[in-house]
Protein backbone atom coordinates (compact mmCIF):
# COMPACT_ATOMS: atom_id res chain seq x y z
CA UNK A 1 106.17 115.71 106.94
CA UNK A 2 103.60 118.10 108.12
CA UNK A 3 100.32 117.22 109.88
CA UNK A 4 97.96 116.55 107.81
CA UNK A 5 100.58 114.77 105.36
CA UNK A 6 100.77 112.39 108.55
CA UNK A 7 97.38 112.34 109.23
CA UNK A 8 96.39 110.87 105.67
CA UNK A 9 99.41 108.75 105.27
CA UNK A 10 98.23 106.96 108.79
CA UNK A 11 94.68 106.71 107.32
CA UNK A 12 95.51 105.20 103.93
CA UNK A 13 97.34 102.50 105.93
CA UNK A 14 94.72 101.97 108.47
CA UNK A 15 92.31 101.58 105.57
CA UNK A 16 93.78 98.59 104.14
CA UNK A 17 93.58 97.47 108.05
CA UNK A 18 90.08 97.95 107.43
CA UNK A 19 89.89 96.48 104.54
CA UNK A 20 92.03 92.90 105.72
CA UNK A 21 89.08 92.89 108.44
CA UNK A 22 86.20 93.11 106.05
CA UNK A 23 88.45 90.18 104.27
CA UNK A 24 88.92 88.26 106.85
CA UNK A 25 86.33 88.59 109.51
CA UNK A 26 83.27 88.79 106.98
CA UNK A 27 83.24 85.20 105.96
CA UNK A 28 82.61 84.36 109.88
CA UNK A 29 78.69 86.51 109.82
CA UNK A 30 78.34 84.75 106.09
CA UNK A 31 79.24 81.04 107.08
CA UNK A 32 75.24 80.55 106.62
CA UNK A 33 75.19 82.42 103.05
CA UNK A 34 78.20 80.33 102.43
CA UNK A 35 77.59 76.80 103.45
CA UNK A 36 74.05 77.58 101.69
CA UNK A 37 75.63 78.69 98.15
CA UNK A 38 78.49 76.49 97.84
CA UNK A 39 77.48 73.20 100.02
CA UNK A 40 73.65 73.14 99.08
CA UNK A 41 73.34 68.93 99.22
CA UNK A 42 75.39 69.24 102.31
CA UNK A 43 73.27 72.04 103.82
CA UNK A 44 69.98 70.39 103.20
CA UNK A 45 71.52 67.09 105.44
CA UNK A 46 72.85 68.81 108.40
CA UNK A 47 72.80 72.79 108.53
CA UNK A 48 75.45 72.31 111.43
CA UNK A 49 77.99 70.31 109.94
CA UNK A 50 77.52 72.35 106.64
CA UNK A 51 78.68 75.61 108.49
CA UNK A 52 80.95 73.68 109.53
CA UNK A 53 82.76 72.89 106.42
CA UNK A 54 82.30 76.34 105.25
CA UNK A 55 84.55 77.46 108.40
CA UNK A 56 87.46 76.12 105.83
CA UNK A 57 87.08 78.82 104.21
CA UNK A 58 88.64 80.85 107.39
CA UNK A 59 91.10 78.32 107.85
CA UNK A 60 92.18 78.40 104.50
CA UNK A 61 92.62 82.14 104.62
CA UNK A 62 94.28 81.13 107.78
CA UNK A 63 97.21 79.02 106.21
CA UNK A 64 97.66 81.27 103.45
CA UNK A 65 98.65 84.26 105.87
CA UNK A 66 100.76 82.08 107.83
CA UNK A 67 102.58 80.59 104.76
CA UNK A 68 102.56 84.08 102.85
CA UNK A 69 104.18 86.49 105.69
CA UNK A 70 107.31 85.07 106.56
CA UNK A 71 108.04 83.97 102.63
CA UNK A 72 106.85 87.42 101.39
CA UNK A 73 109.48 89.35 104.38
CA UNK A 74 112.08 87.13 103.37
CA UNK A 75 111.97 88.01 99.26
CA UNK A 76 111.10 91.76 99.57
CA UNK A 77 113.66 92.10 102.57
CA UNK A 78 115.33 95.00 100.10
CA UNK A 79 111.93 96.20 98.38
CA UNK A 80 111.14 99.71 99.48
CA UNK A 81 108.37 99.85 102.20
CA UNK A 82 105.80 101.92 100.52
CA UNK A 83 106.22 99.82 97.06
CA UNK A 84 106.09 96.65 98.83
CA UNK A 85 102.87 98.06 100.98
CA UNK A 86 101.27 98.79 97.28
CA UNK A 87 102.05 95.41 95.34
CA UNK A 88 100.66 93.63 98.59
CA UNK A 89 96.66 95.42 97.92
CA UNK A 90 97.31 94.94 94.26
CA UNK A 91 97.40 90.68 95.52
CA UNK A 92 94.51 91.60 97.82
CA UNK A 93 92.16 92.60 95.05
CA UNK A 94 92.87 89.96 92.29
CA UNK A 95 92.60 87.16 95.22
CA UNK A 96 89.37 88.61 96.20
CA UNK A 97 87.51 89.08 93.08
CA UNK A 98 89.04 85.15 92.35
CA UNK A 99 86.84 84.19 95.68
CA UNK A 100 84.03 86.26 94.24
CA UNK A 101 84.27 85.12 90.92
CA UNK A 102 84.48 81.23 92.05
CA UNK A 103 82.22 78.86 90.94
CA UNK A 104 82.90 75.82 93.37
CA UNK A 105 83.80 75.67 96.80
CA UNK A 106 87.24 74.38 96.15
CA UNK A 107 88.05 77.73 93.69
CA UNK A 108 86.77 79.56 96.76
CA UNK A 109 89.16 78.24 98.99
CA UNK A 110 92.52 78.51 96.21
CA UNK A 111 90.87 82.51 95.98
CA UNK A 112 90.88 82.83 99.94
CA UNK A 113 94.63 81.45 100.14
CA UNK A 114 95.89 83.86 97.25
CA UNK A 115 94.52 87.02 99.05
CA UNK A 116 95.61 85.95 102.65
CA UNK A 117 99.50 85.64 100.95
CA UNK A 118 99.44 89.61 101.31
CA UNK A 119 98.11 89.72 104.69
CA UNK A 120 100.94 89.38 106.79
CA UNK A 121 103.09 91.46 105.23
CA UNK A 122 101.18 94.29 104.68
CA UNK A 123 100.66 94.83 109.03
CA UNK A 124 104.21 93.90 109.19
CA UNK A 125 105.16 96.50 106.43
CA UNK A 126 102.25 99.12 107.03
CA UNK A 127 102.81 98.76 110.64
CA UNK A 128 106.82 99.74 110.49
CA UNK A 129 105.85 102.08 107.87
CA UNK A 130 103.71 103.48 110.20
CA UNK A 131 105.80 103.80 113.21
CA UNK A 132 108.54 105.59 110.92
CA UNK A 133 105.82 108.15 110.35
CA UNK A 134 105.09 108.69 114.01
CA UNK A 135 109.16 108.88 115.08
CA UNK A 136 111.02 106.47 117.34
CA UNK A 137 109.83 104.57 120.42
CA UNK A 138 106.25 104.12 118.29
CA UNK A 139 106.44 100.17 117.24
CA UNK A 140 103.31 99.78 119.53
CA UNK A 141 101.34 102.68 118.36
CA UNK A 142 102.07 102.21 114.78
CA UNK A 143 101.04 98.73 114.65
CA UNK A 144 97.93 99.74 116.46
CA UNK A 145 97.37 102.66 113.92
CA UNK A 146 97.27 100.02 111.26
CA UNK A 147 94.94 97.75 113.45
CA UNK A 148 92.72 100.57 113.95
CA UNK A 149 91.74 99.65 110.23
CA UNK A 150 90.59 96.20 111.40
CA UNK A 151 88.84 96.88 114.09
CA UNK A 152 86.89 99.54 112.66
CA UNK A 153 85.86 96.75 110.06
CA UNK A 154 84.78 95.05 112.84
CA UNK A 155 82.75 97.87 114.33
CA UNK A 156 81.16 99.33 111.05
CA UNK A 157 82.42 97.45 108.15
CA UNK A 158 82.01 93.93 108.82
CA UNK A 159 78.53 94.21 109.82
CA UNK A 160 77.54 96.37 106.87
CA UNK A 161 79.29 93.55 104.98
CA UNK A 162 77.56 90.58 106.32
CA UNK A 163 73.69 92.56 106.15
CA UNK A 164 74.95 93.07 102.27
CA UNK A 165 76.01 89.66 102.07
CA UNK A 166 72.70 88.46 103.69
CA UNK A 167 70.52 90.67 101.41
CA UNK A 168 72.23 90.33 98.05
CA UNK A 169 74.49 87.10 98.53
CA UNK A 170 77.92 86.90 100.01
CA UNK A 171 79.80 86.97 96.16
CA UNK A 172 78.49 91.16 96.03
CA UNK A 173 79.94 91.52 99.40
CA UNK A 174 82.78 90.15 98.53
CA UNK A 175 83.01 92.76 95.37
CA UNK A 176 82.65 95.22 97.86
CA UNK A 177 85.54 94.13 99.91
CA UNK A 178 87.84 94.07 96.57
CA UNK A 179 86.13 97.68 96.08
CA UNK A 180 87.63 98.90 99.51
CA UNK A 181 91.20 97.25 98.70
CA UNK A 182 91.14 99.05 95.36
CA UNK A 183 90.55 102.46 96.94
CA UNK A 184 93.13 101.89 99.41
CA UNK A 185 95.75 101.09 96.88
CA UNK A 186 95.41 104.50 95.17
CA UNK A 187 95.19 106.11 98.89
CA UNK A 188 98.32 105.18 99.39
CA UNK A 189 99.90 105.42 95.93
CA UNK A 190 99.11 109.05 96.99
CA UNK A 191 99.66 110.14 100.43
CA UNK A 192 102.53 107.47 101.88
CA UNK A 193 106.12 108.94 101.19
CA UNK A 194 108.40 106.51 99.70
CA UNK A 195 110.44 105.07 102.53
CA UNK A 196 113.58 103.05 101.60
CA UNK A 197 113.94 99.12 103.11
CA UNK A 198 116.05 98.02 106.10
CA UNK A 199 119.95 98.74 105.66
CA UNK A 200 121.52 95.60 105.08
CA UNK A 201 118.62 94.06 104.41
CA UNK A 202 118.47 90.52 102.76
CA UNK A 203 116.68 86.84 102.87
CA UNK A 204 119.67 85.42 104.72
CA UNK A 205 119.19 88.13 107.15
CA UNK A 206 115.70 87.97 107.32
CA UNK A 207 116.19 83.97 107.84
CA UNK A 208 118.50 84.62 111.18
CA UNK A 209 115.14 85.21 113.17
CA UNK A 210 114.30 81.58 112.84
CA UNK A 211 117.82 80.76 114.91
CA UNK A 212 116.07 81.63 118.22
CA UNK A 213 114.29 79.66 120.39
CA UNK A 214 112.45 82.24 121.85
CA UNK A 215 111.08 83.80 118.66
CA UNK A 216 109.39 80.26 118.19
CA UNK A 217 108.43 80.31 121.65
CA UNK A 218 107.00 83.83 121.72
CA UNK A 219 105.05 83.10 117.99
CA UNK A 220 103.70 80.26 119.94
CA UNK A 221 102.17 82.39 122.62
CA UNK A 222 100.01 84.42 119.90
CA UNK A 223 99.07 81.15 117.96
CA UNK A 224 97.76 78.91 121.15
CA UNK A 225 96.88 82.00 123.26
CA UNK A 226 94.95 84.23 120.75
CA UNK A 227 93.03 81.33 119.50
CA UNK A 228 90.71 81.51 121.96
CA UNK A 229 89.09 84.78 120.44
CA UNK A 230 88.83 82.54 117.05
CA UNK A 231 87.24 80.10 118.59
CA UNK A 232 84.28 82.18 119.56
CA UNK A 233 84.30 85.11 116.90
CA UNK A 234 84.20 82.14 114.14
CA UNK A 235 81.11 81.09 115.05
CA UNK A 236 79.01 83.89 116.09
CA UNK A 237 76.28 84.08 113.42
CA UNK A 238 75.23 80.43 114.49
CA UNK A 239 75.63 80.72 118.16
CA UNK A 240 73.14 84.04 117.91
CA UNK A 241 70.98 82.22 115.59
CA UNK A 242 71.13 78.90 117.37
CA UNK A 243 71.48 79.41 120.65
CA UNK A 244 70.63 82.52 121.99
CA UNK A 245 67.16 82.38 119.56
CA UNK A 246 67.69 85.77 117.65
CA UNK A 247 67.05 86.17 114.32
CA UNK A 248 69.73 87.01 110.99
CA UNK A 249 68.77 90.61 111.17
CA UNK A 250 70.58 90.69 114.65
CA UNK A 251 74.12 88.76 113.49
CA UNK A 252 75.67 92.34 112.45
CA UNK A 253 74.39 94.20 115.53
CA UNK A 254 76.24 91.38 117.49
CA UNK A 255 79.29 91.78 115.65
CA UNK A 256 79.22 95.76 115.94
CA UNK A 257 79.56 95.30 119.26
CA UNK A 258 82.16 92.44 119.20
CA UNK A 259 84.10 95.51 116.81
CA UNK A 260 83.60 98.24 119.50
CA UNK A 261 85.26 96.07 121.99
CA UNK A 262 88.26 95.34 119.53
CA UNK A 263 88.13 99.49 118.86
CA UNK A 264 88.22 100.61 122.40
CA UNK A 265 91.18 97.51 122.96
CA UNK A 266 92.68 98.69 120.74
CA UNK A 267 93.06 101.91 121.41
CA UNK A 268 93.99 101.23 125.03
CA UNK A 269 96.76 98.79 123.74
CA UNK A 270 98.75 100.45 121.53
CA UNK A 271 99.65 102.97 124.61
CA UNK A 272 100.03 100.31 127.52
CA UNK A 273 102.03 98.25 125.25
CA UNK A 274 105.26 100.94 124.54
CA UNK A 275 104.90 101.09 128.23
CA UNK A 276 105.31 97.74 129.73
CA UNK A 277 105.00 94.90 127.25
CA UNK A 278 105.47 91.77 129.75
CA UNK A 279 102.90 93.47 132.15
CA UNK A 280 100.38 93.86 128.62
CA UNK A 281 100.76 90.59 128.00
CA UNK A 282 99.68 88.75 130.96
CA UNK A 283 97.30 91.29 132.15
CA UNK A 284 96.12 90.89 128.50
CA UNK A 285 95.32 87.11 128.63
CA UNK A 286 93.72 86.96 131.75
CA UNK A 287 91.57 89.18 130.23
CA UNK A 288 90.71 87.36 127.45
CA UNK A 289 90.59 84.06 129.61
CA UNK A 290 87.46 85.26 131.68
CA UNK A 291 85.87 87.25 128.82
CA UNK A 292 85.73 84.31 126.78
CA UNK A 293 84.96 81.78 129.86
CA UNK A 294 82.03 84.50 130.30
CA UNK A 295 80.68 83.88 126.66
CA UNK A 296 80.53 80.77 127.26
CA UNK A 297 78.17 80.82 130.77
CA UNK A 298 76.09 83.25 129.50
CA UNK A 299 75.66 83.60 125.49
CA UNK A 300 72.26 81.83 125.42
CA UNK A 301 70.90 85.03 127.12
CA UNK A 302 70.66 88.04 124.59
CA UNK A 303 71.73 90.65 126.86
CA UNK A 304 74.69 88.31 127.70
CA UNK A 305 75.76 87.71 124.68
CA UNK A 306 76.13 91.23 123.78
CA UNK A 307 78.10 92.04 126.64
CA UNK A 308 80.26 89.35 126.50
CA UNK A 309 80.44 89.68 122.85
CA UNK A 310 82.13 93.22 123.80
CA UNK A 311 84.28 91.90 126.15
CA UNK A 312 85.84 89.19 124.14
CA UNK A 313 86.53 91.41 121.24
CA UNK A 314 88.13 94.36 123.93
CA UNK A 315 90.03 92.25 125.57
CA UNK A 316 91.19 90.00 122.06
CA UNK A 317 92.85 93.19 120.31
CA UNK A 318 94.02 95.18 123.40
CA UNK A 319 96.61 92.41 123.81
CA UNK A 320 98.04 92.68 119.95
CA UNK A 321 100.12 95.78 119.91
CA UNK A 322 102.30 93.85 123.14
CA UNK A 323 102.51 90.88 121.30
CA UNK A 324 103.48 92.14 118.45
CA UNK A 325 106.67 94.24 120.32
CA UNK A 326 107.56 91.21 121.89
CA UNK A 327 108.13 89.22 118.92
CA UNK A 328 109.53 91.73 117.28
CA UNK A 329 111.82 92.42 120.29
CA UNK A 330 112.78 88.68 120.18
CA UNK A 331 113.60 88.33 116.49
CA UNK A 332 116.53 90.87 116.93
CA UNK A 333 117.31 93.39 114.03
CA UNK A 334 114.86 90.96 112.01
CA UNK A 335 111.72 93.90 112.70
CA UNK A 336 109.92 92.83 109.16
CA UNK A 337 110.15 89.38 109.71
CA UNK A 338 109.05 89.89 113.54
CA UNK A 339 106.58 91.72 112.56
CA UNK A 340 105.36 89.35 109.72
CA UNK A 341 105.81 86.01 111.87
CA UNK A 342 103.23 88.12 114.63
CA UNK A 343 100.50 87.80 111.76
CA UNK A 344 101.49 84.37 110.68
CA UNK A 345 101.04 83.24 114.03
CA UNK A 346 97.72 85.11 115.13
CA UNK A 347 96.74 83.21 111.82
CA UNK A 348 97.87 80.00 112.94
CA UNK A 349 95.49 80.95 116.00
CA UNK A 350 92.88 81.60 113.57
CA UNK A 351 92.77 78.39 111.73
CA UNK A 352 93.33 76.53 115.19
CA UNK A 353 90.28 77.88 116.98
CA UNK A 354 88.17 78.02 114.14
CA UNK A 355 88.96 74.47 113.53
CA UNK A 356 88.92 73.09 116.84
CA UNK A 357 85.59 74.71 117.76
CA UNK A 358 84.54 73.92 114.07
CA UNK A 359 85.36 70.08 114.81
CA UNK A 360 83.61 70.30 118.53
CA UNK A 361 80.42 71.73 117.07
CA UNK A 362 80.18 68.90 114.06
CA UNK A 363 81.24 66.23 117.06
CA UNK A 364 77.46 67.54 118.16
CA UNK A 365 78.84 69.03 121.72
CA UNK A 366 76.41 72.50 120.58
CA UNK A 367 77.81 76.26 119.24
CA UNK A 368 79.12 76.43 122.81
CA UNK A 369 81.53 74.22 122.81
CA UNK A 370 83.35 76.08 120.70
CA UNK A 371 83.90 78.51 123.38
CA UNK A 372 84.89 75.69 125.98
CA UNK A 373 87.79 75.14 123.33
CA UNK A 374 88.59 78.58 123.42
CA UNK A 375 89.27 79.26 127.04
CA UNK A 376 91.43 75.90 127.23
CA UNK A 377 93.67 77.30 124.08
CA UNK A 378 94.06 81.20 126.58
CA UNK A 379 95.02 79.05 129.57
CA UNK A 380 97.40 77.48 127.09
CA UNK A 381 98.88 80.70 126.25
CA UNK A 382 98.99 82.57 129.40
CA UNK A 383 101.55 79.01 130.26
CA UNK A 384 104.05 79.63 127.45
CA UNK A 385 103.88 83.75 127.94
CA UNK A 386 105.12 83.06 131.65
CA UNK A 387 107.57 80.55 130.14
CA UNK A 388 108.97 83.00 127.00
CA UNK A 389 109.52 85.72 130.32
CA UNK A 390 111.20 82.96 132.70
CA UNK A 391 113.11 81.96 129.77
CA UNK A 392 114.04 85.35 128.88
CA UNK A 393 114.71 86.62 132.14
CA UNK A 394 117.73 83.42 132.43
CA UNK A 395 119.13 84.90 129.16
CA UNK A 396 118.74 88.30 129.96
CA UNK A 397 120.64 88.67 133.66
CA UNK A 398 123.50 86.79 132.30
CA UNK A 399 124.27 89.41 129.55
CA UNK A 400 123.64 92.18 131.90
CA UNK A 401 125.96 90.73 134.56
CA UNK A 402 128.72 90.41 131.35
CA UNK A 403 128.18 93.86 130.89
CA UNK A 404 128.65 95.00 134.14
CA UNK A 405 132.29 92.87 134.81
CA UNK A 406 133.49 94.57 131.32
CA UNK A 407 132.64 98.02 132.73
């Protein structure tokens, strides 16, 4: 494949990154538009607890991308990658023109869970996909190609998104998203060469992943650990609002920032993670541990919650690409299913913190305490990462001691 064949087949990929972000993350600037729309009795009440509720609507999406990825690697374990990639966007625009479309809060949430079904699988897919177009030793930099997508959503898209959402109503931006998804699907329709499934591939295979402890243990980090970030990015448009005393107009420019930091982690992550995963890792969450501590102290000011924003979205996304190796590296000749249980658990992560802090702020402990939650679930993950390594290293020496006696 020459260059620029690359070059476009990478960006078609990344797109539908970008579009997964605008998906995902733009329901967290709208919760207001949302809980307004949908929950108006509830709204008028308590404007808190009606945001609130709306947060379901990220949990939902939540569940459904835990639930979809490792069902949807298991049945299309012998579907070639690039057909599987398209028939994955094709789910991502009818489920979001169903949320659009939706009349009642409930049909919003069935909508949200029938569009996150696709998500996992298309960064475990697009991201393999990916590193087979950028030649071996490239899991980490493909994934992050992919990721790119999202966290230029974060930078440009998403807050484009929510100041359409807040200026026309959150069902147009939500047209929009199915708009981008559309586009991408004929991007890659034309630019991704057909690339054939796994050898040997099958759902019993697939299955053998779940047979090791430390594939549960390592898709436990990312849920408990990465939470954190959810915790805090969920509820961003109230805590500027709020808290720090700035007005709607001001909710994207936060969340611009928030995506530069994910964009510059990013791109620092995908290269420090094909060279020393374990080191990635817990560098990665004591990152995110005092970025998100930091949010927390200092969010009511507006020049701290900028810069914290930044830091909490840098240090969130520079850990992914290492996680994602690792549980790949873990699930042993299982790289679909590694790669799709990496998304179901970063969703996991996603409805935990944005239910947790959710439940803290309706408990009437502020916006903030949704950030207290969040550094308790890092320190919780920074524990089990230096447990999956211990564990791993006891597993590891005795094999290599094996090897040597054979020799």
């Amino acid at each position: 494949m020459d260059t620029n064949r690359r070059f476009a087949a990478l960006l078609a990929l990344a797109l539908g990154g970008f579009g997964i972000g605008l998906t995902e993350f733009a329901a967290m600037g709208l919760l207001p538009e949302l809980a307004r729309d949908l929950l108006p009795e509830a709204y008028a009440r308590s404007a808190p607890g009606a945001v609130a509720t709306a947060g379901w609507t990220i949990t939902v999406y939540a569940l459904g991308v835990v639930v979809g990825a490792p069902t949807i690697a298991a049945l299309t374990a012998r579907v070639p990658r690039r057909s599987l990639v398209l028939g994955l966007l094709g789910m991502f625009v009818l489920g979001t023109v169903a949320s659009a479309l939706a009349p009642t809060f409930a049909l919003v949430l069935v909508g949200r869970f029938v569009a996150a079904l696709a998500h996992g699988a298309y960064f475990g897919a697009a991201g393999l996909l990916a590193a087979n177009i950028l030649g071996p030793g490239s899991h980490g930099k493909g994934f992050a190609s992919v990721l790119a997508g999202l966290t230029a959503a974060n930078l440009v898209g998403v807050p484009l998104v929510t100041a359409l959402g807040q200026a026309h109503g959150w069902r147009v931006a939500y047209l929009a998203v199915a708009g981008v998804f559309a586009l991408t699907f004929a991007f890659v329709a034309l630019t991704v060469p057909p690339v054939a499934a796994a050898p040997g591939g099958s759902i019993r295979a697939e299955l053998r992943a779940f047979r090791s402890p430390q594939v549960w243990l390592v898709a436990a980090v990312v849920a408990v650990g990465t939470a954190g970030f959810f915790a805090v990015n969920s509820y961003v448009a109230p805590v500027t609002t709020h808290v720090t005393g700035l007005s709607e107009d001001v909710v994207p420019w936060v969340l611009a920032v928030m995506g530069l930091g994910m964009t510059v982690g990013i791109a620092v992550g995908g290269v420090t993670a094909d060279r020393d995963v374990r080191r990635s890792v817990l560098v990665g969450f004591g990152g995110i541990l005092a970025s998100v501590a930091l949010f927390a102290l200092v969010a009511r000011n507006p020049v701290g919650l900028f810069v914290s924003a930044f830091l909490v979205g840098a240090t969130s996304l520079a850990i992914a690409p290492a996680l994602q190796a690792r549980l790949i590296a873990v699930a042993h000749g299982t790289q679909l299913m590694g790669a799709a249980l990496n998304q179901s658990a970063f969703n996991v992560a996603n409805s935990v913190g944005a239910a947790l802090g959710g439940a803290a702020i309706a408990a009437g402990w502020g916006y903030l305490s949704s950030a207290w939650i969040g550094v308790a679930l890092v320190a919780g993950g920074l524990l089990l990462a230096l447990l999956s390594f211990q564990v791993g290293e006891r597993h590891e020496q005795p094999a290599a001691q094996r090897e040597s006696v054979v020799v």
